[in-house]
Protein backbone atom coordinates (compact mmCIF):
# COMPACT_ATOMS: atom_id res chain seq x y z
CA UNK A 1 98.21 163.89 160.05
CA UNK A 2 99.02 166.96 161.75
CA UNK A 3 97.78 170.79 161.02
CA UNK A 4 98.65 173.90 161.77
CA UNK A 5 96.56 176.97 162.42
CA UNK A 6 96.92 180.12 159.82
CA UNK A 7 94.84 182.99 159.03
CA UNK A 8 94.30 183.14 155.33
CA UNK A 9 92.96 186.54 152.99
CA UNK A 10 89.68 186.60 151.49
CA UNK A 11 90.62 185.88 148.40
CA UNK A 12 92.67 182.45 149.99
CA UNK A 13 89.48 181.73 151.61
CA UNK A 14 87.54 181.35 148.46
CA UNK A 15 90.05 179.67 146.74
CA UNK A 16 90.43 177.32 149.64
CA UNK A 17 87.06 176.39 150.93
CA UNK A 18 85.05 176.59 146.99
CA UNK A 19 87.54 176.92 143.98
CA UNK A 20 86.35 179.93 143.13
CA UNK A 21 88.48 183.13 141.90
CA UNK A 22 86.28 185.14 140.33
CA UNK A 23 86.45 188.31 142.76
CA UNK A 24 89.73 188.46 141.58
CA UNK A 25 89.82 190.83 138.52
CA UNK A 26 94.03 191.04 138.29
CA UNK A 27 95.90 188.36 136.92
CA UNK A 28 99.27 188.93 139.11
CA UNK A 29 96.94 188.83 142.55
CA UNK A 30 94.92 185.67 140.47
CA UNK A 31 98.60 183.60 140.09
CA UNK A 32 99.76 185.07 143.56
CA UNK A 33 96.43 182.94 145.08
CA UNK A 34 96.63 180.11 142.99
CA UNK A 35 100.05 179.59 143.19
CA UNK A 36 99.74 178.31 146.74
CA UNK A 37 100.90 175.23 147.76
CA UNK A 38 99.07 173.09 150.08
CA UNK A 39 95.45 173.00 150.42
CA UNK A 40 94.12 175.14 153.01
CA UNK A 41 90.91 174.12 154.94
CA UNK A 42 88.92 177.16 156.04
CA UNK A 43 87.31 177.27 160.03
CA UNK A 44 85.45 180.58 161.10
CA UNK A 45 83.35 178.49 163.48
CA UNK A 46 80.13 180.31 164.66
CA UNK A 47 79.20 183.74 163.98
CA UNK A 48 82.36 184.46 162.36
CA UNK A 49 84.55 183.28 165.70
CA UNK A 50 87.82 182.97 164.36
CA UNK A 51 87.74 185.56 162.06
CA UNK A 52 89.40 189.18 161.77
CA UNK A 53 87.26 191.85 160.72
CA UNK A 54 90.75 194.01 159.47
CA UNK A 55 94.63 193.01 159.71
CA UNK A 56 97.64 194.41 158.14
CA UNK A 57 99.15 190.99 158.80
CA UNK A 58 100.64 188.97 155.90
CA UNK A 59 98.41 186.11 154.50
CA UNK A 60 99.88 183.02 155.63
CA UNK A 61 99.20 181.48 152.52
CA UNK A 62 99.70 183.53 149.42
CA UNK A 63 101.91 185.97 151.52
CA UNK A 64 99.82 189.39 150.24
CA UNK A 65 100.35 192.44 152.86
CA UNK A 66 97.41 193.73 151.72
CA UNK A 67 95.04 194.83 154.20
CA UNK A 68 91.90 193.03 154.98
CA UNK A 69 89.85 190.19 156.31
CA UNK A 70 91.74 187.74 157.81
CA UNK A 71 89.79 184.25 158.17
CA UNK A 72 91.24 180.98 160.13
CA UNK A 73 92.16 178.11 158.08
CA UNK A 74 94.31 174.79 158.51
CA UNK A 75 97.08 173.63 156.69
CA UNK A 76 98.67 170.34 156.99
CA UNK A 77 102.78 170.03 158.40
């Protein structure tokens, strides 16, 4: 198998890593993160290495351009 690195949105993140969507009050942002295909594995090492306090940068899962954390994450190719 072979990943690739992304960096994945909050909301991604706690999809990803624990199945768990309930910081996510609207149901358009709720389908836009659960819509994702592939299953993301989330990395931010030690202390948070790995991990983007603030980006504009699109989530390289569900695509948002919302600004916010950005945390590293695999995906398989």
């Amino acid at each position: 198998m072979e990943f690739a690195e992304c960096s994945i949105c909050v909301d991604c993140a706690m999809f990803h890593a624990n199945a768990d969507t309930t910081g996510i009050d609207d149901p358009a942002r709720l389908a836009e993160v659960t819509s994702v295909t592939g299953h993301y594995i989330v990395d931010c090492g030690d202390d948070g290495e790995g991990c983007a306090a603030f980006s504009w940068s699109r989530c390289d899962a569900c695509g948002t351009p919302l600004g916010g954390a950005r945390h590293r994450a695999y995906v398989e190719v």
